[in-house]
Protein backbone atom coordinates (compact mmCIF):
# COMPACT_ATOMS: atom_id res chain seq x y z
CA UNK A 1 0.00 0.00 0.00
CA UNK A 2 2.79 2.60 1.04
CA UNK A 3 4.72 1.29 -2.11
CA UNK A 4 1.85 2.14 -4.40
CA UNK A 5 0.91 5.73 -3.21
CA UNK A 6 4.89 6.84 -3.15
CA UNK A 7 5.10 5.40 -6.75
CA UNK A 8 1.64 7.43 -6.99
CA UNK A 9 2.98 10.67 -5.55
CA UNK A 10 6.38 9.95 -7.49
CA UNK A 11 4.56 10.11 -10.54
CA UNK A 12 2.33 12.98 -10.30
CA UNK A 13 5.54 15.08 -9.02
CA UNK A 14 6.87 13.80 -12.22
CA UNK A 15 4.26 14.90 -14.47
CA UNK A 16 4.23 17.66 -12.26
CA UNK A 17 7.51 18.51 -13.83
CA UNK A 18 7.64 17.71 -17.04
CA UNK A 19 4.31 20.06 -17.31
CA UNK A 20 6.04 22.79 -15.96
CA UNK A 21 9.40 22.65 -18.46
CA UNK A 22 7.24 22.36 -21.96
CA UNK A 23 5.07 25.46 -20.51
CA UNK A 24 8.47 27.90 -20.02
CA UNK A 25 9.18 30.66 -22.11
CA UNK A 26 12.07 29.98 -24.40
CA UNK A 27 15.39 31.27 -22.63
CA UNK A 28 15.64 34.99 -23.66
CA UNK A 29 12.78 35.18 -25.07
CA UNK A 30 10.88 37.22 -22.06
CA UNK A 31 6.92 38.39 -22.35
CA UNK A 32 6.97 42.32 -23.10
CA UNK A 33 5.11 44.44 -20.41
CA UNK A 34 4.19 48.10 -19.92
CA UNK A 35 5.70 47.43 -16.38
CA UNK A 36 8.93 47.39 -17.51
CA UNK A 37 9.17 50.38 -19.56
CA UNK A 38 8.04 52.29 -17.10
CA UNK A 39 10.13 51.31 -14.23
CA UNK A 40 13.07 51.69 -17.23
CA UNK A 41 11.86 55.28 -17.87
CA UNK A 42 10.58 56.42 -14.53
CA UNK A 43 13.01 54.89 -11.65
CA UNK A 44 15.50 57.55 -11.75
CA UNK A 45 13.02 60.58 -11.60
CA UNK A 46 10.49 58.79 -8.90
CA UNK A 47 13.40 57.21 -6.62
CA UNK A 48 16.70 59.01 -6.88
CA UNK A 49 18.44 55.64 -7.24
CA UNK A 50 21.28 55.10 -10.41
CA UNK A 51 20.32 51.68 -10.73
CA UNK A 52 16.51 50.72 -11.40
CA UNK A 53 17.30 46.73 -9.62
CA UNK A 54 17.78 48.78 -6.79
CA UNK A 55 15.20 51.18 -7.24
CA UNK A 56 12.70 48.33 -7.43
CA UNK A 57 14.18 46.14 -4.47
CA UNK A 58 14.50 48.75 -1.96
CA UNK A 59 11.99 52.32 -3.14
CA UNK A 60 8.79 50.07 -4.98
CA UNK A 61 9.28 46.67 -3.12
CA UNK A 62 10.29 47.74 -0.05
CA UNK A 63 7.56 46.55 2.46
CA UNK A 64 8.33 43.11 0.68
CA UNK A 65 12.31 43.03 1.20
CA UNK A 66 11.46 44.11 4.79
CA UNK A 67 9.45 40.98 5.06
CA UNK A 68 12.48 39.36 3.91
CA UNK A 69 15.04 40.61 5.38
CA UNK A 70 12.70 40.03 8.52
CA UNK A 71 11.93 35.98 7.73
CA UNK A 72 15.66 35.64 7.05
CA UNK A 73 16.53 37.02 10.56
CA UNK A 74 13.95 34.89 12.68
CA UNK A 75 15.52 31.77 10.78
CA UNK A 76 18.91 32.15 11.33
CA UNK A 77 18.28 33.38 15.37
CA UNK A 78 16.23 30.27 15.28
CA UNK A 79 18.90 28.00 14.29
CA UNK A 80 21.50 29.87 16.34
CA UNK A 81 19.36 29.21 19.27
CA UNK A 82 18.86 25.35 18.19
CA UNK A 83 22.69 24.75 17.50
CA UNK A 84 23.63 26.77 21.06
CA UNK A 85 22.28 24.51 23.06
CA UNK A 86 24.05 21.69 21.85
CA UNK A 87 26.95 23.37 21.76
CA UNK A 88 26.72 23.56 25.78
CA UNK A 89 26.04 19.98 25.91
């Protein structure tokens, strides 16, 4: 019974897959958007920032690299916590 739902799971992951490669866009070949231009031709005049990846990471994503920068913090407290207290043992 376990054999047949892993090979079951196994399966579906692998369809799951294979799916997902024939539906990319080919490489360097990305979809046009409006979003893109703009961010191209606005960034500098809207944010202040030289560089529009930085423009976009820190000025119009910024709540979201807070969250983060935030996640990444409580993980790596959490596994200095975990690893401390073996390291007392």
């Amino acid at each position: 019974m376990n054999k047949t739902v892993s090979a079951c799971a196994l399966a579906l992951f692998a369809v799951f897959l294979v799916a997902s490669v024939l539906m990319l866009r080919p490489f360097g070949e990305p979809e046009e958007t409006t979003m893109d231009d703009y961010i191209i031709g606005n960034a500098q005049n809207e944010t202040g920032a030289n560089n529009a990846v930085t423009s976009v990471v820190f000025d119009y994503r910024g709540f979201d690299t807070l969250g983060e920068a935030t996640v990444l913090f409580t993980a790596v407290a959490g596994v200095l916590l975990v690893l401390r207290r073996y390291a007392h043992e």
